[in-house]
Protein backbone atom coordinates (compact mmCIF):
# COMPACT_ATOMS: atom_id res chain seq x y z
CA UNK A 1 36.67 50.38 -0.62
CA UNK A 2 36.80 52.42 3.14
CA UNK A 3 34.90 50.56 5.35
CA UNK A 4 31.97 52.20 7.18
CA UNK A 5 32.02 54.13 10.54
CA UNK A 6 29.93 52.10 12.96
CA UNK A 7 27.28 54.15 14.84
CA UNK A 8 27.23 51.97 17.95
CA UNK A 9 29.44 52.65 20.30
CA UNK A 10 31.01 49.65 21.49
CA UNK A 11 29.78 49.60 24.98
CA UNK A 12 26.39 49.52 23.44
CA UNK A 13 25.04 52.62 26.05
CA UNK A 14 22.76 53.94 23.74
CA UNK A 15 21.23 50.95 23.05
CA UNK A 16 20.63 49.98 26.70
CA UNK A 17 18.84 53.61 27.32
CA UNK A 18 16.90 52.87 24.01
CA UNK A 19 15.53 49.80 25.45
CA UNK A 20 14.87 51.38 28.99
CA UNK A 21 13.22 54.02 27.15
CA UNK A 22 10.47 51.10 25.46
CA UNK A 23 10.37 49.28 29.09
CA UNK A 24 8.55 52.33 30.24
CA UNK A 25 11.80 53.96 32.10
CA UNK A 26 12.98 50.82 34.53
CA UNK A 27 13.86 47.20 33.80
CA UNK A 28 14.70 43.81 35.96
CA UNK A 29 18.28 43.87 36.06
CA UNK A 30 18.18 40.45 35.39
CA UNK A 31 16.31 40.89 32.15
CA UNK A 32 18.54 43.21 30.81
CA UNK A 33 20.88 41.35 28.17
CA UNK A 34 23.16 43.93 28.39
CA UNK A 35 26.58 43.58 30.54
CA UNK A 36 26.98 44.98 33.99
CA UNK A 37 29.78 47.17 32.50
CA UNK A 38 27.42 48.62 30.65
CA UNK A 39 25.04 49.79 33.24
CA UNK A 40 27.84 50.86 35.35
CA UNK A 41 29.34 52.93 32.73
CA UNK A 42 25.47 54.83 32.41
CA UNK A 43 25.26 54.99 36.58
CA UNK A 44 28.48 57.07 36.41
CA UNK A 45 27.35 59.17 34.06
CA UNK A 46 24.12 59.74 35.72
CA UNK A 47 22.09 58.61 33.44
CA UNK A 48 20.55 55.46 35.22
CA UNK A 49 19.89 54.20 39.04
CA UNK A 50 19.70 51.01 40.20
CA UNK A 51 17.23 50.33 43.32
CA UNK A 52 16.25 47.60 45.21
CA UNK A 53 12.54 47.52 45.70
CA UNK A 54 12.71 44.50 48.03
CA UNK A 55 11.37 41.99 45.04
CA UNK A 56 14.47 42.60 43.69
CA UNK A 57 17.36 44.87 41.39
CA UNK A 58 15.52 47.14 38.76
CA UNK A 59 17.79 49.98 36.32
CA UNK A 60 15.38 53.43 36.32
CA UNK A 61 16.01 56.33 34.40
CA UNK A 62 17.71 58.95 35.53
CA UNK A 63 14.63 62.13 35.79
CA UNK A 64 16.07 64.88 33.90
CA UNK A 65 14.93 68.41 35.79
């Protein structure tokens, strides 16, 4: 029997924007259980920013205009 594609991608991207999406758009980066690789690999694709609002990291959303 074939075995089954797997939908996730294996650096798990999509699932990090799903669960910014349910955060409201921006997240702690030290809640997020995903790995930094992760984030980076949305930053470069411009999906995500990371800003420091002085009370520490959070990962926004990338507005889409």
């Amino acid at each position: 029997m074939p075995k089954k594609a797997n939908p996730v991608p294996k650096d798990h991207s999509q699932l990090c924007l799903q669960y910014l999406r349910r955060c409201g758009g921006s997240a702690r980066l030290c809640t997020i259980n995903f790995s930094l690789g992760v984030i980076q690999t949305l930053v470069n694709r411009n999906l995500v920013k990371v800003t420091n609002t002085g009370a520490g990291f959070f990962v926004e959303l990338e507005d889409v205009k």
